[in-house]
Structures are given as structure tokens and as C-alpha cells.
Protein backbone atom coordinates (compact mmCIF):
# COMPACT_ATOMS: atom_id res chain seq x y z
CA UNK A 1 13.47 20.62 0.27
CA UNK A 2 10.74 20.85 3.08
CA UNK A 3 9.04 17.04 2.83
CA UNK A 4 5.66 15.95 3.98
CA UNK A 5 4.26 12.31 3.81
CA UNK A 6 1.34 11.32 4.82
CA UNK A 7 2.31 7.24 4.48
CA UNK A 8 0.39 3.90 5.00
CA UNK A 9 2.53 1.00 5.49
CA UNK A 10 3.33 -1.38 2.60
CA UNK A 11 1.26 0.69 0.35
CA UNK A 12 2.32 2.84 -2.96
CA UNK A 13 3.67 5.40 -0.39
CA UNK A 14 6.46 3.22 0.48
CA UNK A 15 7.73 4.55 -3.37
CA UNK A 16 8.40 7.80 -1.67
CA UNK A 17 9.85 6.88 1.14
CA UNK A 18 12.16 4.88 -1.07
CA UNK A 19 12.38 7.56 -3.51
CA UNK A 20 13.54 10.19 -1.04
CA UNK A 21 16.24 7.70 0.35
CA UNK A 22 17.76 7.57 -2.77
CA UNK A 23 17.34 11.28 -2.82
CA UNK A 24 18.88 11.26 0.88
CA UNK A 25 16.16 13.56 1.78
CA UNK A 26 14.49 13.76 4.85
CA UNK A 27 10.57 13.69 5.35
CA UNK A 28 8.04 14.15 8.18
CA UNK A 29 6.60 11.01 8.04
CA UNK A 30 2.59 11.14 8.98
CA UNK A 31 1.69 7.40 9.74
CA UNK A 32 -1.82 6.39 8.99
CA UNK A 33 -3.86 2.83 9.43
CA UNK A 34 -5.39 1.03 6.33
CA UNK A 35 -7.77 -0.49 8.72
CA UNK A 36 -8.97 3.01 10.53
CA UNK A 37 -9.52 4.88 7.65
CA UNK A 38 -7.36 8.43 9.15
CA UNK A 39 -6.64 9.24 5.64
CA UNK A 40 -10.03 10.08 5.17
CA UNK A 41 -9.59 13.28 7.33
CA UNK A 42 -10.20 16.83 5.79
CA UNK A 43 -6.43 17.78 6.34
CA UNK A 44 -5.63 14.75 3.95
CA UNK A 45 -8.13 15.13 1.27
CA UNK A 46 -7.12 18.36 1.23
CA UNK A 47 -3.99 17.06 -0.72
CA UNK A 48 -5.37 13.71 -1.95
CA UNK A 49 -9.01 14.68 -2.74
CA UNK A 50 -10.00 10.16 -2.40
CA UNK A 51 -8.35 10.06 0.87
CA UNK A 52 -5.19 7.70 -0.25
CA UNK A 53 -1.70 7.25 0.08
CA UNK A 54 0.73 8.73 -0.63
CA UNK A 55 -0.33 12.54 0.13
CA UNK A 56 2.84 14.39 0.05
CA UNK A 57 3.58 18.49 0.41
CA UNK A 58 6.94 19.44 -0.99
CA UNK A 59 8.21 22.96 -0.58
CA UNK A 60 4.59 23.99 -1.27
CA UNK A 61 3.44 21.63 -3.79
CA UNK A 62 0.83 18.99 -2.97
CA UNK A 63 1.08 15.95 -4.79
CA UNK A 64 -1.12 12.51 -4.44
CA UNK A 65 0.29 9.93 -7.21
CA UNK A 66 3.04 7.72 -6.27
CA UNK A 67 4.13 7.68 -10.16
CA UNK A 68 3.96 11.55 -10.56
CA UNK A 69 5.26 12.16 -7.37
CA UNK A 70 8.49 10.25 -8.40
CA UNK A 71 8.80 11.62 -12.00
CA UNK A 72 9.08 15.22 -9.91
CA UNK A 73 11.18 14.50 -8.03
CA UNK A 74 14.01 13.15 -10.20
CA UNK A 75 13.00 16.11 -11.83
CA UNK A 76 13.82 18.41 -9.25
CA UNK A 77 17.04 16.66 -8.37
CA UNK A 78 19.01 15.65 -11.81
CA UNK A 79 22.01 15.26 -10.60
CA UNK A 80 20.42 12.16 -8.69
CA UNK A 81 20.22 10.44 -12.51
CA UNK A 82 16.48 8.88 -11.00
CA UNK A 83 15.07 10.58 -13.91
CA UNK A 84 15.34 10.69 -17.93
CA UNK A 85 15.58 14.04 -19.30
CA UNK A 86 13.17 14.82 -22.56
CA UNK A 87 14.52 13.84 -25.61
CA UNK A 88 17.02 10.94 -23.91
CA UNK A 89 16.81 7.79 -25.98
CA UNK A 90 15.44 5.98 -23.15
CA UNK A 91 12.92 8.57 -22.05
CA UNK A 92 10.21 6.51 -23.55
CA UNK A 93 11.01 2.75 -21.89
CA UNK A 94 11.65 5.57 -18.59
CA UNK A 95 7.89 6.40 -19.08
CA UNK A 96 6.54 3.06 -20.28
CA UNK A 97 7.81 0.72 -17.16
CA UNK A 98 6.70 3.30 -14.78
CA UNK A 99 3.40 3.14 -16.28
CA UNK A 100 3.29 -0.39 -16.67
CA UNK A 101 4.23 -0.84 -12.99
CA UNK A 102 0.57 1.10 -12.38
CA UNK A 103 -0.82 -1.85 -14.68
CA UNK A 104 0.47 -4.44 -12.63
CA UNK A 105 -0.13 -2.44 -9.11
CA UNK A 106 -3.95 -2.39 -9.88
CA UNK A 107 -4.01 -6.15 -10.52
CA UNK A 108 -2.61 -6.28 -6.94
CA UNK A 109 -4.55 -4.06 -5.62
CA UNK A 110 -7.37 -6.05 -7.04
CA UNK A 111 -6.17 -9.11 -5.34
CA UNK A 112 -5.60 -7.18 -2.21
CA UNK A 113 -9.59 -6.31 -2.10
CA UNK A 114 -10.85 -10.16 -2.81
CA UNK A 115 -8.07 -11.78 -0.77
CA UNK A 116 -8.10 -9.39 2.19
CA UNK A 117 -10.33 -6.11 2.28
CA UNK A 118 -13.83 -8.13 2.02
CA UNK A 119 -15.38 -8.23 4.96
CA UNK A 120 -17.64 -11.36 4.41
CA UNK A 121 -14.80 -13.69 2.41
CA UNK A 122 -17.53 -15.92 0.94
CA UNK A 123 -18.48 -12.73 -1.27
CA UNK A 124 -15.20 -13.06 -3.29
CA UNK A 125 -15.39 -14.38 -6.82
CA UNK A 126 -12.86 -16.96 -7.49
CA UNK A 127 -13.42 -16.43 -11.29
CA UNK A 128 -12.30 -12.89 -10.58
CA UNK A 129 -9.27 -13.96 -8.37
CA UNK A 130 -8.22 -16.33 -11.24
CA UNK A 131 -8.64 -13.79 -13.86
CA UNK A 132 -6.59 -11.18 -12.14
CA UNK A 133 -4.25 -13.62 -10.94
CA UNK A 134 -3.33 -14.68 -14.50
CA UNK A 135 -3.23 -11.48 -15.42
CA UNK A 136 -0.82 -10.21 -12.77
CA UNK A 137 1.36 -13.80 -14.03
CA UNK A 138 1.38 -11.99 -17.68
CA UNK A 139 2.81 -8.97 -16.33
CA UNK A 140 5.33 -10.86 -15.02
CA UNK A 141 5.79 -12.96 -17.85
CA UNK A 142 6.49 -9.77 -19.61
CA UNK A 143 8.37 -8.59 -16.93
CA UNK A 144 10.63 -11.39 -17.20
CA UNK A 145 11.50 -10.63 -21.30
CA UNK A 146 12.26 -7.49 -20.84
CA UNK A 147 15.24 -7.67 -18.04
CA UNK A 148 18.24 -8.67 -18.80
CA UNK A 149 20.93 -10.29 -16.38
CA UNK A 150 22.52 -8.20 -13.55
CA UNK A 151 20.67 -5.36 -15.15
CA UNK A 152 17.98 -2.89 -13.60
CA UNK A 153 15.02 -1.27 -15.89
CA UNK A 154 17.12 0.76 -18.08
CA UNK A 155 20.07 0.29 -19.45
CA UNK A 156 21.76 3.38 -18.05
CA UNK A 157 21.31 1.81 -14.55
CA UNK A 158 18.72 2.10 -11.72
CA UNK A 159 16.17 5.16 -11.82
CA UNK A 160 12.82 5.71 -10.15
CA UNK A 161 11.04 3.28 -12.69
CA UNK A 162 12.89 0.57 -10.61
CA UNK A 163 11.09 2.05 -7.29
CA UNK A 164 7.71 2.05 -9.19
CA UNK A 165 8.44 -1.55 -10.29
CA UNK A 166 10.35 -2.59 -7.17
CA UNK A 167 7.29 -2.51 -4.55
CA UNK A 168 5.29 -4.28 -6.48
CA UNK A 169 7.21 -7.26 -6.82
CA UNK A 170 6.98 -7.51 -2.91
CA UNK A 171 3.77 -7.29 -3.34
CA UNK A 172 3.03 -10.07 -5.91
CA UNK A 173 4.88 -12.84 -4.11
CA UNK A 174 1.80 -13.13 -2.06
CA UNK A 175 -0.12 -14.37 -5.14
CA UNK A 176 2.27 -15.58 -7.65
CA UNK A 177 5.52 -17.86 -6.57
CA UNK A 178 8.09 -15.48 -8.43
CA UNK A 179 10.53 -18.25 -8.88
CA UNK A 180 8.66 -19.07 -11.64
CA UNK A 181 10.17 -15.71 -13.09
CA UNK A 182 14.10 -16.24 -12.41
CA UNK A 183 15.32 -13.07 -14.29
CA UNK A 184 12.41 -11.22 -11.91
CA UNK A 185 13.25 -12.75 -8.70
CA UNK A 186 16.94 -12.22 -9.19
CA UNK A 187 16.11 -8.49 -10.27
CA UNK A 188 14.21 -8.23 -6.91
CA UNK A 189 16.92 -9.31 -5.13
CA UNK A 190 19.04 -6.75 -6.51
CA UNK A 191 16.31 -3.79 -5.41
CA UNK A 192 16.34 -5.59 -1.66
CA UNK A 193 20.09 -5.52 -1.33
CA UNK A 194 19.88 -1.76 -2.06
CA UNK A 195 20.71 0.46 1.22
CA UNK A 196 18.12 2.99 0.49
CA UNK A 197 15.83 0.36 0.56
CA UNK A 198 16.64 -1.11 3.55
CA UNK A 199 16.37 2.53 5.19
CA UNK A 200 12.95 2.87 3.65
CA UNK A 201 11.60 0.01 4.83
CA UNK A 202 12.93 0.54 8.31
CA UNK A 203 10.58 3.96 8.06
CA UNK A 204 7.41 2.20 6.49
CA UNK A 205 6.06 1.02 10.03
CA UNK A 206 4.05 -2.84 10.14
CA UNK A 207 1.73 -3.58 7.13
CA UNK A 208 -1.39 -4.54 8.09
CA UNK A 209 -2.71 -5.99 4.36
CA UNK A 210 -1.66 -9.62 4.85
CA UNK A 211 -2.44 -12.35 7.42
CA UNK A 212 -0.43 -14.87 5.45
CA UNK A 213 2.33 -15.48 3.42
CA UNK A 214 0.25 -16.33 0.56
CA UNK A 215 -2.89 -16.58 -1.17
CA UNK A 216 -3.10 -19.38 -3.46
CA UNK A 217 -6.17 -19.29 -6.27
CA UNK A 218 -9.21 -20.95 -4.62
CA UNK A 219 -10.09 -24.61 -5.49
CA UNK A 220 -12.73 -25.29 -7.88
CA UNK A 221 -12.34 -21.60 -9.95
């Protein structure tokens, strides 16, 4: 399979570069800036019509959703078990957490824009940055119930839901202290100890969303 990414660092592209590690597929990686905006170039929209990562071309197919994206590709390669075939008893959990990991991603992303994207600080709402903050703590919360000890998404073992899942939490730790969520912090442990994720990350390039290690809820909200 011929592979095409067009990738920003640290963003929901990093789930195909992880994705196609576990694959062990190769990929012409096409770094872009958050801060420049070169994903906004005809060439790109031309696969991702809002000018985001990821923006992949696979053997022919353009693709643009990180989620989607992965479903395919487990699809293409079964014998990877990554995917759940239709009518497996765990197709629907398969389909639910990688959904649910878009929940949770937009209540990051939505920290990501009040935290770090506005260009005047003083215009972010700290009601709004405590709302999504305890909303992103829910997820977790939720998170947290449905994993079990030593165990990955479903029960069958690790499958892309885990890489949907999997960058967020790496994500959230700049808002939330996960050690609040032992079962979750342990579980992404497990993900970080993974080789292909190691050999992902040393592909993503330097993220350029966060000046500090975290972003604590302002005073006063």
C-alpha cells in the first residue's frame, strides 16, 4: 500500500502515524506547521476540503478523518486484528470508544483554542474553560469504569480504538492531573510502552500546541 500523510505534530494525525506502525507500513510523511497555516494550501484541501490534519492518499483513496481513516485501514488489513469485523460481539463497544474518543478529542481541542490558539489571552472565558474542563474530567471518569486492570479497550486485546483513545490521553494531562484516574493512567502507560508507539512518535516531529506542562482552570471561574 502506497501511503501519503500530510501530518501536523501532536495533532489527530499522529493516529495514523501510529496506526500504520502497527500496520508496519511505511508513509511519505508531509510535515506541516499549526502555527503557519501550510495545510491551507490547494494541494491539501484538495483531500481535506477545511484544510486539517490528517489528509492522507492511500493507493488512490483520499481520506481526511483520523477515526475513518483508522476503521479502513484495519479494514484493509484483517489479519492485523486492529479492526472488528461486522457482526463480532464486540463490534459495537469497537465503534462506541472510537467515537467516544472524538467526544473527548473536541473537549481538548476546545481547551487547546482558550488555553493556547487565542491570540489576545484576556479574551478567554474561564466559565468556558471550567465547563469544558469538567467535562473532559467526566469523560475520564467514564473512562476510568469502563477499563479493567492490565486490559486495553476490548476485551479481545488492543485494536485501533486504543490509538483513537490513546492520543488523547496525552493530550488531557495538560488539563486534568490523570492520577486522579489510576485505571486510566496505568492504561496509558501500557499504550506508551508500546514499540509502535515509540516509532510513531519518533516520526511526529516537535508539537508546537503547548508552552507548558499544564494549564490549570483560572482563579476566580
Amino acid at each position: 500500500m502506497s501511503v501519503r500523510v500530510h501530518h501536523v505534530p501532536f495533532s489527530r494525525s499522529f493516529r495514523v502515524l501510529w496506526m500504520l506502525e502497527e500496520l508496519g507500513l511505511s508513509a511519505d510523511i508531509v510535515m506541516h506547521s499549526i502555527r503557519t497555516g501550510s495545510m491551507r494550501t490547494p494541494e491539501v484541501q484538495s483531500i481535506s476540503p477545511a484544510g486539517r490534519a490528517p489528509a492522507v492518499e492511500m493507493d488512490g483513496v483520499t481520506m481526511f478523518e483520523s477515526g475513518a481513516i483508522l476503521e479502513y485501514l484495519a479494514e484493509q488489513h484483517p489479519e492485523a486484528g486492529l479492526g472488528v469485523a461486522v457482526g463480532h460481539v464486540e463490534r459495537p463497544r469497537f465503534l462506541q470508544m472510537i467515537h467516544f474518543a472524538e467526544t473527548q478529542a473536541s473537549l481538548i481541542e476546545q481547551l487547546n483554542m482558550s488555553h493556547v490558539f487565542l491570540r489576545d489571552p484576556a479574551m478567554a472565558s474561564p466559565t468556558v474553560i471550567k465547563l469544558n474542563t469538567r467535562r473532559l474530567q467526566a469523560t475520564l471518569s467514564a473512562l476510568e469504569t469502563m477499563l479493567e486492570s492490565d486490559s486495553y479497550l476490548l476485551a479481545r486485546g488492543f485494536s485501533a480504538a486504543d490509538i483513537m483513545m490513546g492520543f488523547n490521553l496525552f493530550a488531557a494531562s495538560y488539563y486534568v492531573v490523570l492520577t486522579d484516574y489510576p485505571k486510566v493512567f496505568a492504561y496509558r502507560d501500557r499504550l506508551a510502552h508500546r514499540p509502535s508507539y515509540h516509532a510513531a512518535r519518533a516520526k511526529d516531529g516537535q508539537q508546537e500546541f503547548y508552552a507548558q506542562d499544564f494549564y490549570p482552570i483560572p482563579e476566580g471561574s
